[in-house]
Protein backbone atom coordinates (compact mmCIF):
# COMPACT_ATOMS: atom_id res chain seq x y z
CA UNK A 1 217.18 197.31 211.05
CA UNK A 2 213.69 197.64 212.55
CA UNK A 3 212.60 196.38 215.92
CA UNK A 4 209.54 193.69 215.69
CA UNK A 5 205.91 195.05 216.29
CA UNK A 6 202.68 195.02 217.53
CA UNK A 7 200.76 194.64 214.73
CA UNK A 8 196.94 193.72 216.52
CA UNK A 9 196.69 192.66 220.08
CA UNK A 10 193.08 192.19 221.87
CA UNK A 11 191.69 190.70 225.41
CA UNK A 12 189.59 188.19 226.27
CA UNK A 13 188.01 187.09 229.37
CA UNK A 14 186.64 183.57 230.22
CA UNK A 15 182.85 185.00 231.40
CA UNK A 16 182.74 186.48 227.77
CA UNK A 17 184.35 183.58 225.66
CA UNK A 18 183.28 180.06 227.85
CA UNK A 19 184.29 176.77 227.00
CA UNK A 20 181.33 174.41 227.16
CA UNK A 21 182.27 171.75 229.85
CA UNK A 22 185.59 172.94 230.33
CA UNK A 23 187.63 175.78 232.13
CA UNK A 24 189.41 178.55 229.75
CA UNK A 25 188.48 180.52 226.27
CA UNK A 26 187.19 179.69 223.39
CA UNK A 27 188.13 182.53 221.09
CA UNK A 28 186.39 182.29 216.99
CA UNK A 29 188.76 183.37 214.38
CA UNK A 30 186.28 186.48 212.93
CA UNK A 31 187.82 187.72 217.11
CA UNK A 32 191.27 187.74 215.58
CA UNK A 33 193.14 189.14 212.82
CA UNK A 34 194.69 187.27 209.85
CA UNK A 35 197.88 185.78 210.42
CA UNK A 36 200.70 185.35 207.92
CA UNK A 37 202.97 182.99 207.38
CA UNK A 38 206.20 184.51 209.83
CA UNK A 39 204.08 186.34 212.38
CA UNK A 40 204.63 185.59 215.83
CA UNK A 41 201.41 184.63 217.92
CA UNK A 42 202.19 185.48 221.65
CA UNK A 43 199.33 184.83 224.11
CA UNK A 44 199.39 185.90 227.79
CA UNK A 45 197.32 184.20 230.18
CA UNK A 46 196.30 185.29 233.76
CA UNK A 47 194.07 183.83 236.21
CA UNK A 48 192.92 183.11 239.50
CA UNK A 49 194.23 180.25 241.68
CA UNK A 50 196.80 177.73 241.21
CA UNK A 51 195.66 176.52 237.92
CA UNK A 52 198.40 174.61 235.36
CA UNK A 53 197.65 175.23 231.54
CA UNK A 54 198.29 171.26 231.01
CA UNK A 55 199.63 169.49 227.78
CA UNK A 56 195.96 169.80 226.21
CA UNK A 57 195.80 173.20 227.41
CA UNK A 58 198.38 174.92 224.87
CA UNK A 59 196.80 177.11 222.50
CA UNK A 60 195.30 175.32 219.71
CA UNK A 61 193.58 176.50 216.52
CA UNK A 62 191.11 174.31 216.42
CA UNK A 63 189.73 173.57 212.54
CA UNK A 64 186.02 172.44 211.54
CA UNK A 65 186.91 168.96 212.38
CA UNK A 66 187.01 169.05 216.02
CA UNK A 67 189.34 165.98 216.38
CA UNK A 68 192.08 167.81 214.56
CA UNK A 69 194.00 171.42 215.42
CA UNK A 70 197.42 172.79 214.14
CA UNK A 71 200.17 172.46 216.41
CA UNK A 72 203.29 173.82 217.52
CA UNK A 73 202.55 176.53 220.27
CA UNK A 74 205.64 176.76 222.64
CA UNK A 75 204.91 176.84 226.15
CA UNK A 76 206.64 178.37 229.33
CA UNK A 77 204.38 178.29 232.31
CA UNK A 78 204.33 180.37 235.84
CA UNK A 79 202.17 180.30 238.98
CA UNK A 80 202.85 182.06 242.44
CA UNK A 81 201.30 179.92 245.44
CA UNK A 82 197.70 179.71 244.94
CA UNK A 83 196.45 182.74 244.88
CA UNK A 84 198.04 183.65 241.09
CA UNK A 85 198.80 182.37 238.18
CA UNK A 86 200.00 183.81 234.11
CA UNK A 87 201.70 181.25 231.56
CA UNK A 88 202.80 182.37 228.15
CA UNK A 89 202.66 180.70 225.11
CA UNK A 90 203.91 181.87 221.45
CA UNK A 91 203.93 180.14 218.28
CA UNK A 92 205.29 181.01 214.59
CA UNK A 93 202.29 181.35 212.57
CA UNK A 94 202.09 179.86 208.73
CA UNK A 95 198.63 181.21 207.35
CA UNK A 96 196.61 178.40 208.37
CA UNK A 97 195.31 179.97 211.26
CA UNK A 98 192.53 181.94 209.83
CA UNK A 99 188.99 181.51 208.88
CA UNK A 100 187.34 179.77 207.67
CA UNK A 101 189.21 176.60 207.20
CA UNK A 102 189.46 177.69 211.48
CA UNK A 103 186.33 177.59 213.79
CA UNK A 104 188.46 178.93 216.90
CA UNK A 105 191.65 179.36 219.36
CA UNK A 106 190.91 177.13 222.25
CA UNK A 107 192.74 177.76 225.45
CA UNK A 108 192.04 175.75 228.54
CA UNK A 109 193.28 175.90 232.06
CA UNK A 110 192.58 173.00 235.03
CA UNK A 111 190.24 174.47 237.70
CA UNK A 112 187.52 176.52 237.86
CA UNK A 113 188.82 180.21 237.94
CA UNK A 114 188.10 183.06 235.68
CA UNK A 115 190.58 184.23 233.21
CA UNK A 116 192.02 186.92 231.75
CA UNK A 117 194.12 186.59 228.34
CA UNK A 118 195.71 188.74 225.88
CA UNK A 119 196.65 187.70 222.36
CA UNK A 120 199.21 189.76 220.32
CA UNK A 121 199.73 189.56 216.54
CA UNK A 122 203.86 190.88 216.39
CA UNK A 123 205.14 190.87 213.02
CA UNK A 124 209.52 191.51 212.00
CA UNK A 125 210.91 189.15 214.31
CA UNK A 126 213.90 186.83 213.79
CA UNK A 127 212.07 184.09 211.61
CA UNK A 128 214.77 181.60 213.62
CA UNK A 129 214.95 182.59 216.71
CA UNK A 130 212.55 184.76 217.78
CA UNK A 131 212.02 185.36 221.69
CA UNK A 132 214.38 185.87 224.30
CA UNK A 133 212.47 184.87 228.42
CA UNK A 134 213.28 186.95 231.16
CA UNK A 135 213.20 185.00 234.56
CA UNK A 136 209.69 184.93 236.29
CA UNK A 137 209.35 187.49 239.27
CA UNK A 138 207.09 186.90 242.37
CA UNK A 139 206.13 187.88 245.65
CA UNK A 140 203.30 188.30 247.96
CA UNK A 141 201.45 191.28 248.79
CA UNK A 142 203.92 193.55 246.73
CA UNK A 143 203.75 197.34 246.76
CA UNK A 144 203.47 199.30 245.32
CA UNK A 145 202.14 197.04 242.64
CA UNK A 146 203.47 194.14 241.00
CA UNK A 147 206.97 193.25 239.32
CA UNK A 148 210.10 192.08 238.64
CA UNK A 149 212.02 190.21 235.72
CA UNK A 150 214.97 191.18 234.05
CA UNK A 151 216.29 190.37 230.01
CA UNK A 152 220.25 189.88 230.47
CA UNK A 153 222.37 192.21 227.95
CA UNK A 154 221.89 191.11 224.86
CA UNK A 155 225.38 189.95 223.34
CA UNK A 156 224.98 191.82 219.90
CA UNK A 157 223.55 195.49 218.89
CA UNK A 158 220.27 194.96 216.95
CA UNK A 159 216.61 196.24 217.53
CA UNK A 160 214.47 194.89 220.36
CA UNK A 161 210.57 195.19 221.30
CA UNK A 162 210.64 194.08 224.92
CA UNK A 163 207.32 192.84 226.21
CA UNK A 164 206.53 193.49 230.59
CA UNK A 165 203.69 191.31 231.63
CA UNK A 166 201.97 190.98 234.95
CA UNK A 167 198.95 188.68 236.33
CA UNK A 168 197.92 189.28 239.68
CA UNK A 169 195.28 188.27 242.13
CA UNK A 170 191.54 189.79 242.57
CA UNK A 171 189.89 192.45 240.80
CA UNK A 172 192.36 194.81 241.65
CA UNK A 173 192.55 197.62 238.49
CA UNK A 174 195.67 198.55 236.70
CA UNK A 175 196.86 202.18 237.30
CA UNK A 176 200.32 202.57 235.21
CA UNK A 177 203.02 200.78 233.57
CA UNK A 178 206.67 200.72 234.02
CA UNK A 179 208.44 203.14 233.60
CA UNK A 180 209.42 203.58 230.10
CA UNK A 181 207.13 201.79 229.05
CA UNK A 182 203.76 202.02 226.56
CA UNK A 183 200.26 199.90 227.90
CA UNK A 184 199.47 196.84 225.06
CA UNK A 185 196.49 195.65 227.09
CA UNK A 186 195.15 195.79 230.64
CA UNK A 187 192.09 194.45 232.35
CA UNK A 188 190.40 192.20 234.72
CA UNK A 189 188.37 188.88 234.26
CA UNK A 190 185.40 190.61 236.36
CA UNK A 191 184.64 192.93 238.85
CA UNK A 192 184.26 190.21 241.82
CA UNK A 193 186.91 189.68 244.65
CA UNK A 194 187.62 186.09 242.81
CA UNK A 195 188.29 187.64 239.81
CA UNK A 196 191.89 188.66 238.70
CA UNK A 197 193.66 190.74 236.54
CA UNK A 198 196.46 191.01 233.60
CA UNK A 199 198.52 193.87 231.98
CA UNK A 200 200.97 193.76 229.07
CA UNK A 201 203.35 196.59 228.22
CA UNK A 202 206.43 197.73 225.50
CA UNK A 203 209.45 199.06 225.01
CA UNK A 204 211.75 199.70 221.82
CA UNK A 205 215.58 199.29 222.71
CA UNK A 206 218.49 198.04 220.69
CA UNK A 207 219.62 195.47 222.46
CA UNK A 208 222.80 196.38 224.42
CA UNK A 209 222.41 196.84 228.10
CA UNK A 210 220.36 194.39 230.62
CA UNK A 211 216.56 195.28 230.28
CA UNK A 212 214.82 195.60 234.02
CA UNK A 213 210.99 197.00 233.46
CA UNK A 214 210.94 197.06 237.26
CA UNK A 215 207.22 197.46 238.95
CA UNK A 216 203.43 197.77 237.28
CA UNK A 217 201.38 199.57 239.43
CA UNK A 218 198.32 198.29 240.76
CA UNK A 219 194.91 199.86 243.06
CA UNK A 220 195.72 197.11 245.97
CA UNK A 221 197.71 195.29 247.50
CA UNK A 222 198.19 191.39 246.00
CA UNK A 223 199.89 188.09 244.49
CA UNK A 224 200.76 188.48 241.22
CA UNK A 225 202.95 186.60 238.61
CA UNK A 226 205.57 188.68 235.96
CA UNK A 227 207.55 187.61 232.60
CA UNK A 228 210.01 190.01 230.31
CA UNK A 229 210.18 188.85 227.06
CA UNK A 230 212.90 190.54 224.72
CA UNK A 231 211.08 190.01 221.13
CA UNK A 232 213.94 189.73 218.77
CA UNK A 233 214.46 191.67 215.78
CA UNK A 234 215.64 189.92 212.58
CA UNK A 235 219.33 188.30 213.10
CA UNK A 236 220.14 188.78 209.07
CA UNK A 237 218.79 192.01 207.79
CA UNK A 238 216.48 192.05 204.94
CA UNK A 239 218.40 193.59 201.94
CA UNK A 240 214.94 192.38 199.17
CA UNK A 241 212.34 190.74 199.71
CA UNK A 242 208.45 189.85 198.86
CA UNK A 243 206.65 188.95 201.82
CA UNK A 244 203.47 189.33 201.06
CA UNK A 245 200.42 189.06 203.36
CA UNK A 246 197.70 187.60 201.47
CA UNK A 247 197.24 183.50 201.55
CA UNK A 248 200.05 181.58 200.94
CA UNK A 249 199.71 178.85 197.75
CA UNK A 250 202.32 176.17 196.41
CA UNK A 251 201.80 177.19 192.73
CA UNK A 252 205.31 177.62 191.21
CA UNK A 253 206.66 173.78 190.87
CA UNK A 254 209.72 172.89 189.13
CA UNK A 255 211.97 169.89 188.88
CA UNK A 256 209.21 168.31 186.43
CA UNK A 257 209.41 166.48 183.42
CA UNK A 258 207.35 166.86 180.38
CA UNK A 259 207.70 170.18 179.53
CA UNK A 260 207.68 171.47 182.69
CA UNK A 261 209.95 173.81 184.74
CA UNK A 262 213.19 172.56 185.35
CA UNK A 263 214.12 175.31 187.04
CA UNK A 264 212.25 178.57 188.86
CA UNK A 265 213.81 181.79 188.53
CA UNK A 266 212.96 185.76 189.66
CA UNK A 267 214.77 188.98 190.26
CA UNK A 268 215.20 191.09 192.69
CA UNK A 269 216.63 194.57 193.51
CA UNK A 270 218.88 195.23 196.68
CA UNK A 271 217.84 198.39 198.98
CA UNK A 272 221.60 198.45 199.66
CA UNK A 273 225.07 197.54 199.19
CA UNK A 274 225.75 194.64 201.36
CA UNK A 275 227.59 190.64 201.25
CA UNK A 276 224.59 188.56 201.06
CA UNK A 277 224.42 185.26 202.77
CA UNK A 278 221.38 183.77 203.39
CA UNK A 279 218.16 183.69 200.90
CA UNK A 280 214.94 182.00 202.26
CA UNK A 281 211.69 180.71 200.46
CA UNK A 282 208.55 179.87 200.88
CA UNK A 283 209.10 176.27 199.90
CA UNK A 284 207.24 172.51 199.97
CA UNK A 285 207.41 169.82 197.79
CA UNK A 286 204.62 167.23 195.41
CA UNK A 287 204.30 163.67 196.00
CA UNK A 288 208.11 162.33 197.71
CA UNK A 289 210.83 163.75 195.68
CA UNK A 290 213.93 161.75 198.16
CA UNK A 291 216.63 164.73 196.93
CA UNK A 292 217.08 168.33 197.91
CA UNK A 293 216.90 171.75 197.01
CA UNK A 294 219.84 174.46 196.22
CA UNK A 295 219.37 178.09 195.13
CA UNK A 296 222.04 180.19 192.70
CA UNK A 297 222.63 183.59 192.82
CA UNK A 298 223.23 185.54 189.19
CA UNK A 299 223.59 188.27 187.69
CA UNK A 300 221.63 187.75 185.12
CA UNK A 301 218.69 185.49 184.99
CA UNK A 302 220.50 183.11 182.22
CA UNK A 303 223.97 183.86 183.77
CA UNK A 304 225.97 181.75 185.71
CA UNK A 305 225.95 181.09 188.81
CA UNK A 306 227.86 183.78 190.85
CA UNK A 307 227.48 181.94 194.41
CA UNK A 308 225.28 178.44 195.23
CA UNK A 309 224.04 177.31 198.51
CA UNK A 310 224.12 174.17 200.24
CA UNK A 311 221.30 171.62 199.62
CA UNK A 312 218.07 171.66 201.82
CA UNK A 313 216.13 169.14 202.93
CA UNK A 314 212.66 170.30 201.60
CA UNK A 315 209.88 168.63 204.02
CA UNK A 316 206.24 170.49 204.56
CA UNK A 317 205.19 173.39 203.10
CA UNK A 318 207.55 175.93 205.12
CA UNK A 319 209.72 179.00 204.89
CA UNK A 320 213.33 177.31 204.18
CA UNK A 321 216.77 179.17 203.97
CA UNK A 322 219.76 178.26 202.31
CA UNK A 323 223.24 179.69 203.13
CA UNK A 324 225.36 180.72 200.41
CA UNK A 325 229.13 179.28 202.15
CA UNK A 326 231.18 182.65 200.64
CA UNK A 327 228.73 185.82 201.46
CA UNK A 328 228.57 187.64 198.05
CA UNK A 329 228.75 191.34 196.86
CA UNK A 330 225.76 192.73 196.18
CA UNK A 331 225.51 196.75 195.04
CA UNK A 332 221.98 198.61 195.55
CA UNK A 333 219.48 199.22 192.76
CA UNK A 334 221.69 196.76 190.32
CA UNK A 335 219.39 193.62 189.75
CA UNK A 336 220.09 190.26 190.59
CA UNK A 337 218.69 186.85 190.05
CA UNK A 338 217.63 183.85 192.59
CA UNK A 339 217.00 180.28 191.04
CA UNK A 340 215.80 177.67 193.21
CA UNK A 341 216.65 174.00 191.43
CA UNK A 342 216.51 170.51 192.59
CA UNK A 343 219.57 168.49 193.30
CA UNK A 344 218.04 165.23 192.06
CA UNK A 345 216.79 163.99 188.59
CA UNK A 346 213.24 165.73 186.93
CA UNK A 347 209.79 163.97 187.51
CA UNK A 348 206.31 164.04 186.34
CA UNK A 349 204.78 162.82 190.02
CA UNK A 350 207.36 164.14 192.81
CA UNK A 351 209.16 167.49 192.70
CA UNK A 352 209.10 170.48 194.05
CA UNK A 353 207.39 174.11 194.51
CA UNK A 354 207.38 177.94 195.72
CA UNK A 355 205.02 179.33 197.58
CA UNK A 356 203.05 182.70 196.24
CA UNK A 357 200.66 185.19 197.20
CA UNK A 358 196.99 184.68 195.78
CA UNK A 359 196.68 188.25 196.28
CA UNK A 360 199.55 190.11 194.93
CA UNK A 361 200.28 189.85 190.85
CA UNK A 362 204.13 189.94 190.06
CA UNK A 363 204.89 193.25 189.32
CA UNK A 364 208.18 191.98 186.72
CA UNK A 365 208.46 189.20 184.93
CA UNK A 366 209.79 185.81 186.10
CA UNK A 367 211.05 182.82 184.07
CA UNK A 368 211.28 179.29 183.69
CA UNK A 369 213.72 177.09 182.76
CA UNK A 370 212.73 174.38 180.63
CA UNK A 371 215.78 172.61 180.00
CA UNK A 372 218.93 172.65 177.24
CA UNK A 373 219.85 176.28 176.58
CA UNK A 374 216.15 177.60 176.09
CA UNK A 375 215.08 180.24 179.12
CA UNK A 376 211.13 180.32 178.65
CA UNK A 377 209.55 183.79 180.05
CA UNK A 378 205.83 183.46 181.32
CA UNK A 379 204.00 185.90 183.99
CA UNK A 380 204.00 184.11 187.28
CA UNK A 381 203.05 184.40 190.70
CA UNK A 382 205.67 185.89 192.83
CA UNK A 383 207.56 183.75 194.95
CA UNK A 384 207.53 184.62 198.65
CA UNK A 385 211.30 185.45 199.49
CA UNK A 386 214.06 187.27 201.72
CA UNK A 387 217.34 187.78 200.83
CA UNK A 388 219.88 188.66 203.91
CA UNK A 389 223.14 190.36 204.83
CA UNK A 390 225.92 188.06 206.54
CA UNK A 391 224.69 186.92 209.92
CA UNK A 392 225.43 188.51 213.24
CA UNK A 393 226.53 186.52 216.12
CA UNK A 394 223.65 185.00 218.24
CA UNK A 395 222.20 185.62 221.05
CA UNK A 396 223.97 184.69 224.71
CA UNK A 397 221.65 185.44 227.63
CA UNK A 398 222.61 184.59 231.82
CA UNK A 399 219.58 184.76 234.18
CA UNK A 400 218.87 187.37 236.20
CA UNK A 401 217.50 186.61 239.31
CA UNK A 402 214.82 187.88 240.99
CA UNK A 403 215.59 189.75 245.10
């Protein structure tokens, strides 16, 4: 197992990216780097005052029609009084974030206060369930500098890329992080005494013991705002996969009539010798097939089926997985075979299809089923998958709370 990372992060300040008639950032995508389906976008936001990032205020990729920007940012807010205030947001990217179908990442706030914000690009995190929130500490005129919010133990052993973040009042400078822990960003909105500041920091743990990053350290002597934020590894361990990077397309459909592919099938090779339980695929579907979609495992790609998982509800264009019910052998470097069929009957107008990398070639060869007996080879696209070892228990967390 690997703990999650930092792949990019960057900061932003309000007095360098304005919004027009508004209060906040307004951040173009050639600022940021491109996101892949699975990343996790986590945005800290610091500023002066007691400002509220309201409902319209959630980070929003905004694309070239201005009436129109992709959804589904999580919130969780925190102020301190009115002299500070931080709110954090995440979301699970897809790929449709970038340029240029993107103009920009709006962020907006409710008063007229300067901002400081840091974005973070963190890729290998639980695609399920991927952040565990510490409780928010505060206080007023803290010294040495600012702090305090605590991750409870984690109830299972697994990697862990804890996140420390601090907003506080003025243009107080940052002078070191906690102890144990590595700077991401720092900085101030400006240099005047209604300015304010922000500082994120990390720390790699496997998740065992309760995680306290205790006190930043700051020139002066102010209100400030704090969040931990445990960033969770992967709860099922990747045994194969192809994850690729580059743009995500719907090109391999099956489920079609008329010659088409009945069925989609590829190989993969194990890294090691593990009970497999869970495979998920990029996955969306054509028109409005009304069935579902099941994947086999094989051992060979015109084999039987060795295990089969239970049917899936195929909506958007979205990573899916499907849970074999009996977790099955697998032995490194032997290969094995995925196909992904539909439960319903074939059609020429609604079916379904996997999602592939425009920029990465299958390296093998995958095939198609076409019906009867016949097993139909072509060179495809590979399909964007992840197969996983039998889950671990979940995550239990009690609040710590802050002296």
């Amino acid at each position: 197992m690997a703990a999650p990372v930092i792949a990019w992060s960057g900061e932003f300040t309000s007095a360098a990216y304005p919004i027009s008639g508004a209060y906040g950032v307004n951040i173009p995508t050639s600022a940021l780097p491109t996101w892949s389906a699975g990343d996790v976008c986590l945005v800290w936001v610091a500023t002066d005052g007691d400002n509220t990032a309201y409902s319209a205020g959630q980070p929003r990729w905004v694309l070239d029609d201005p009436y129109f920007s992709i959804g589904g940012s999580t919130w969780t807010e925190y102020s301190n009084g009115t002299a500070s205030y931080g709110a954090l947001f995440y979301r699970r990217c897809t790929g449709q974030e970038n340029s240029p179908t993107v103009d920009y990442l709006l962020l907006q706030w409710n008063e007229n206060e300067p901002g400081y914000v840091v974005i973070m690009q963190i890729t290998g995190c639980d695609r399920d369930f991927p952040l565990v929130l510490g409780v928010v500490g505060g206080t007023t005129n803290a010294q040495p500098g600012v702090g305090y919010a605590g991750v409870a133990a984690l109830k299972e052993t697994r990697d862990v890329l804890y996140l420390a973040f601090a907003a506080w009042d003025h243009n107080d400078t940052y002078v070191s992080s906690p102890a144990n822990y590595t700077a991401v960003q720092n900085g101030n909105s400006g240099s005047g005494s209604g300015d304010c500041g922000g500082a994120v920091a990390q720390r790699t743990l496997t998740g065992s013991a309760e995680e306290d990053p205790l006190y930043f350290t700051i020139s002066g002597s102010e209100e400030w705002v704090t969040a931990t934020v445990a960033v969770l590894g992967d709860c099922f361990p990747v045994v194969a996969e192809n994850n690729s990077i580059g743009t995500v397309a719907l090109t391999l459909g099956f489920g079609v009539t008329d010659g088409g592919a009945v069925k989609q099938i590829w190989s993969f090779v194990p890294r090691e010798s593990c009970s497999v339980e869970k495979v998920s695929v990029f996955c969306g579907k054509v028109g409005t097939p009304t069935d579902d979609v099941q994947l086999t495992l094989r051992t060979t790609y015109n084999g039987a089926a060795v295990a089969t998982s239970g049917a899936v509800d195929v909506q958007g264009s979205a990573w899916y997985t499907f849970t074999f019910p009996t977790p099955y052998a697998i032995t490194a470097g032997t290969t094995y075979w995925v196909c992904a069929e539909r439960t319903g009957t074939q059609s020429g107008t609604n079916y379904y299809s996997l999602g592939t990398s425009y920029s990465q070639k299958v390296p093998w060869t995958d095939w198609e089923f076409r019906g009867g007996s016949t097993y139909v080879e072509y060179a495809l696209y590979v399909p964007l998958f992840q197969v996983r070892k039998v889950t671990v228990p979940r995550i239990g967390m009690a609040p710590k709370v802050a002296p």
